[in-house]
Protein backbone atom coordinates (compact mmCIF):
# COMPACT_ATOMS: atom_id res chain seq x y z
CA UNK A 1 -62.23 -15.90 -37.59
CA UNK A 2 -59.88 -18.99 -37.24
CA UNK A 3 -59.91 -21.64 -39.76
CA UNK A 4 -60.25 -24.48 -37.55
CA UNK A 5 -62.94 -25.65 -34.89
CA UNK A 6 -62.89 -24.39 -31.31
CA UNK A 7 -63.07 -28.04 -30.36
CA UNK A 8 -59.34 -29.12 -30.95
CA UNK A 9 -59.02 -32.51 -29.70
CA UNK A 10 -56.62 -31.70 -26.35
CA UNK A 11 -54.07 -34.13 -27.99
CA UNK A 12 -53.71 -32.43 -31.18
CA UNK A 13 -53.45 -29.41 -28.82
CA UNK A 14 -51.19 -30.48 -26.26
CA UNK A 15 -48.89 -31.73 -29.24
CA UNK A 16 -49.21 -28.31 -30.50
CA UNK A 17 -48.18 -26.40 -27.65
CA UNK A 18 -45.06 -28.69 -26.90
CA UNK A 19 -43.66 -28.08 -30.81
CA UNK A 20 -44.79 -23.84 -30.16
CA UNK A 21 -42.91 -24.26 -27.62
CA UNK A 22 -39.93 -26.18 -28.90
CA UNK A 23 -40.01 -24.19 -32.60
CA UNK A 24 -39.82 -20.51 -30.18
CA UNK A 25 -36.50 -21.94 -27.96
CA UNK A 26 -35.18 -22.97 -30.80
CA UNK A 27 -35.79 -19.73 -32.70
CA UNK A 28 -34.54 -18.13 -29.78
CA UNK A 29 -31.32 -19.82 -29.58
CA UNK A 30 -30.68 -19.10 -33.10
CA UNK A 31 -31.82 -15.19 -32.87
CA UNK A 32 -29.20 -14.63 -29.90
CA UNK A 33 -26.45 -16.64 -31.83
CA UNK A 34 -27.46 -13.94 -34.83
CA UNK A 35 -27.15 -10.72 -32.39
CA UNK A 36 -24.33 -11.93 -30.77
CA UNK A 37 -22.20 -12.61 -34.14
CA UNK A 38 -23.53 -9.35 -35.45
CA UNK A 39 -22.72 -7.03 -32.14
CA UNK A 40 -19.13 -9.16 -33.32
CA UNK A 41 -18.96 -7.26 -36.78
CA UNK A 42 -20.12 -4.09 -35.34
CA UNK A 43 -17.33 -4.49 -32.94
CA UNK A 44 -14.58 -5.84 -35.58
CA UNK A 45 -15.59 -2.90 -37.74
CA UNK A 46 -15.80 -0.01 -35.16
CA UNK A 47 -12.34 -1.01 -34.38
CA UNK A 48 -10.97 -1.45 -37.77
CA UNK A 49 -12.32 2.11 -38.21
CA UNK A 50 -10.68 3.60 -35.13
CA UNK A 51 -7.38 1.41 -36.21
CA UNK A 52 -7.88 2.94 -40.08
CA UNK A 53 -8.35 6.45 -38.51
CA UNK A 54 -5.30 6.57 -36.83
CA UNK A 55 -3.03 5.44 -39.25
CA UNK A 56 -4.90 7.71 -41.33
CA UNK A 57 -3.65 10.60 -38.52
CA UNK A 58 0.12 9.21 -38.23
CA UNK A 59 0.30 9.05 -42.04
CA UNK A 60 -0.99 12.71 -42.01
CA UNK A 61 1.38 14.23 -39.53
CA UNK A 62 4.36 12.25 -40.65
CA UNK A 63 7.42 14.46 -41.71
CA UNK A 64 9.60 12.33 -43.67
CA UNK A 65 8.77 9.11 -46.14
CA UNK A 66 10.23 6.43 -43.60
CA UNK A 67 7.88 7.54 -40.84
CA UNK A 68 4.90 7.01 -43.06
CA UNK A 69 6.25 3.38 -43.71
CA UNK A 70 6.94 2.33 -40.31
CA UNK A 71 3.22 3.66 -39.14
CA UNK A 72 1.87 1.64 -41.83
CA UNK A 73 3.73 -1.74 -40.63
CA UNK A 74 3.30 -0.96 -37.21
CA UNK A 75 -0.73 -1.00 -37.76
CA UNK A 76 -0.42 -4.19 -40.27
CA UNK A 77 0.62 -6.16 -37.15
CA UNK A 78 -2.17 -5.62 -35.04
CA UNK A 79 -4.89 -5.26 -37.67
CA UNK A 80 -3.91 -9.26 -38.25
CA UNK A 81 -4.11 -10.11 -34.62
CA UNK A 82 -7.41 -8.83 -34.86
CA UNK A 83 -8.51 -10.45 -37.24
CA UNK A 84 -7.17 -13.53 -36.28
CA UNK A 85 -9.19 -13.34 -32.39
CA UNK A 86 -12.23 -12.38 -34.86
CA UNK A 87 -12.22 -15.53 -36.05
CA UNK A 88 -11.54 -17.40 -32.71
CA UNK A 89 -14.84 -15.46 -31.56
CA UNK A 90 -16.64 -16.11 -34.56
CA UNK A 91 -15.99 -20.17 -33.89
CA UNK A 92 -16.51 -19.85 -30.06
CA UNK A 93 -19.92 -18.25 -31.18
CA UNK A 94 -20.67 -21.42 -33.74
CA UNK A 95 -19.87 -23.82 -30.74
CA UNK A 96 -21.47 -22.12 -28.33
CA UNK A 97 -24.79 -21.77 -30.30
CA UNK A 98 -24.40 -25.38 -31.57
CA UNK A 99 -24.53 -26.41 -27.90
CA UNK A 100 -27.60 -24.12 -27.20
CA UNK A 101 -29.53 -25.94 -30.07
CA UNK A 102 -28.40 -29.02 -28.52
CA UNK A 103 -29.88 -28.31 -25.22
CA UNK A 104 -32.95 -26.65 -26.34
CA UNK A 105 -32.98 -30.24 -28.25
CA UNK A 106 -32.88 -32.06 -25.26
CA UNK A 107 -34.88 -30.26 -22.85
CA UNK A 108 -37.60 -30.29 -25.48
CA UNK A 109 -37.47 -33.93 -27.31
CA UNK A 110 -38.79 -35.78 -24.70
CA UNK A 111 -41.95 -33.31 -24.25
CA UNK A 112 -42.50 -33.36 -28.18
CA UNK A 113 -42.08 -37.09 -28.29
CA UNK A 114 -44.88 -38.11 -25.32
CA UNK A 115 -47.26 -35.77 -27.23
CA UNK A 116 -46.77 -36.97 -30.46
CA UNK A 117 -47.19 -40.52 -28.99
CA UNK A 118 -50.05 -39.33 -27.31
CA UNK A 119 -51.53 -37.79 -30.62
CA UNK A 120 -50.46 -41.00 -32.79
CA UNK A 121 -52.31 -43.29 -29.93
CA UNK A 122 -55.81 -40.48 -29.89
CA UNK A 123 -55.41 -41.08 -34.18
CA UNK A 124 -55.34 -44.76 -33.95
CA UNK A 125 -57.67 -45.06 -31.38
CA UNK A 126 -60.29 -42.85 -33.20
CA UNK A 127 -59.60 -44.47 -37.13
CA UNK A 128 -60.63 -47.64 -34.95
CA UNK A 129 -64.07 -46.43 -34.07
CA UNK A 130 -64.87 -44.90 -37.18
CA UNK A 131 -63.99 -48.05 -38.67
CA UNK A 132 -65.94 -49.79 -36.48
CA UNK A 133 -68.83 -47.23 -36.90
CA UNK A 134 -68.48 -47.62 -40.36
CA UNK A 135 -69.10 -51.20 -40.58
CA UNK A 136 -71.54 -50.88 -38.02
CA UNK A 137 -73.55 -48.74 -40.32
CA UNK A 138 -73.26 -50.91 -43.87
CA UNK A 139 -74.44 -53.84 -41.80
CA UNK A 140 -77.38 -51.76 -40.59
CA UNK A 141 -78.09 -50.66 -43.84
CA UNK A 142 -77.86 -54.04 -45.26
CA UNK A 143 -80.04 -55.70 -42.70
CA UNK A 144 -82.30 -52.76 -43.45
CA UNK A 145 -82.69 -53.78 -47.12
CA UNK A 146 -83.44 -57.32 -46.55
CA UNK A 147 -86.18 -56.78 -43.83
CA UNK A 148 -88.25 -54.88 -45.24
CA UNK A 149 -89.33 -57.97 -47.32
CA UNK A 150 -89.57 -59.56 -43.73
CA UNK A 151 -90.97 -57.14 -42.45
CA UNK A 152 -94.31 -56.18 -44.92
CA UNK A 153 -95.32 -59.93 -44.63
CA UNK A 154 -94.02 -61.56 -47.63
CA UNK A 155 -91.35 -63.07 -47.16
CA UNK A 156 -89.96 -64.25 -50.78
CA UNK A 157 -88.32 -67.01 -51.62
CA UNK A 158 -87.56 -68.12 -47.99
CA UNK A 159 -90.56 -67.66 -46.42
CA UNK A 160 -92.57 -69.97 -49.21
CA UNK A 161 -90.17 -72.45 -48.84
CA UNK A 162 -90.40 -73.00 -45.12
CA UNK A 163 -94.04 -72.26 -45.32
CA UNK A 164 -93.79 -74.84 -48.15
CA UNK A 165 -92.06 -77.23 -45.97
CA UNK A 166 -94.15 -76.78 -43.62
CA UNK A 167 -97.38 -77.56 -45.34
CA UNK A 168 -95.36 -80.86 -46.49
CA UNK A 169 -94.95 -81.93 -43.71
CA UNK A 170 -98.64 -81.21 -42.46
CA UNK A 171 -99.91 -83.13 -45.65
CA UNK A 172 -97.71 -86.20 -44.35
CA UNK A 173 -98.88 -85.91 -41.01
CA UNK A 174 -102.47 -86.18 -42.58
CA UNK A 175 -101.76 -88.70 -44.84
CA UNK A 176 -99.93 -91.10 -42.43
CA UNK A 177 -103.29 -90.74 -40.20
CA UNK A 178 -105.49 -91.18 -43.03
CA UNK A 179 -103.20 -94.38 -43.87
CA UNK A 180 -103.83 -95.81 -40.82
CA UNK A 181 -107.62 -95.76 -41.28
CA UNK A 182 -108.09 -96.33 -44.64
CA UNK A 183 -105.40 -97.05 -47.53
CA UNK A 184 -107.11 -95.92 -50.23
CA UNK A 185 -107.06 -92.17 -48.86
CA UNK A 186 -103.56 -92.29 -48.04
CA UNK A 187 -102.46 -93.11 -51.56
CA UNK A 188 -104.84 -89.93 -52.46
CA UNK A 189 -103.64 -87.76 -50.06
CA UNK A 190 -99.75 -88.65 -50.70
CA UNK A 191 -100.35 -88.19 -54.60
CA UNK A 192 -102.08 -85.21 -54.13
CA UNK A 193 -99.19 -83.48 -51.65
């Protein structure tokens, strides 16, 4: 059902939850900052329609031609003074959101940080003991392939060299006894090692 193991290492987890949690503040911040500058253009625009539909009225019911020019300057003024606190809300609304993201920032960096610290020590930590294991396992298997010559009872090249040695040295251990009783044997023996 999920592509990953149930056994999540609790750092890997715990580093998870703290950037959930961090990436769904932060989308919150942003998604209030979004409703609150567009419940500002439905506003704007309800009253630009209610401004529009009353000049629309004056203009309708006015008599003579100077009547329907002094209802149109007399909206012009205020339509601008809307727009102009439009865009005093609109950059209240950037600085107020900016300073959400900042504090969602700063409540969560030092949460995200430990974890991640955390998870970078659990990934060192464990690369270090597979390393280990690792090397642990090629020395095995190289000890492996030299004993078995050990092992079966021949021994190679080593083992008939100290065996070798070793039967040297027995044959002049013989021959310096033999020497001592007669020297004719000792030259014999000491030729024939």
């Amino acid at each position: 059902m999920y592509p990953f193991s149930q056994s999540v290492n609790p750092a890997v987890r715990t580093h998870l939850d703290a950037q959930t949690a961090f990436m769904n503040d932060m989308s919150k911040s942003f998604f209030q900052s979004f409703q609150q500058m567009c419940d500002l253009n439905i506003q704007l625009v309800q009253t630009m329609l209610e401004e529009t539909a009353l000049t629309g009225q004056q203009l309708l019911t006015a008599d003579r031609q100077s009547e329907l020019i002094s209802a149109a300057a007399s909206r012009a003024q205020p339509a601008s003074e809307k727009l102009r606190a439009y865009q005093q809300h609109i950059s209240r609304l950037a600085a107020d959101a900016q300073v959400e993201l900042a504090r969602v920032t700063e409540q969560h960096v030092q949460n995200t940080s430990r974890t991640a610290r955390a998870l970078a020590d659990e990934v060192a930590r464990n690369a270090s003991e597979e390393t280990e294991r690792g090397l642990r396992k090629q020395q095995e298997t190289v000890q492996r392939f030299v004993d078995p010559f050990v092992r079966s009872g021949y021994g190679g090249n080593g083992e008939a060299r100290s065996q070798g040695n070793a039967g040297a040295g027995a044959h002049a251990a013989q021959g310096q006894s033999m020497q001592r009783g007669d020297g004719n044997m000792a030259g014999k023996s000491a030729h024939s090692a």
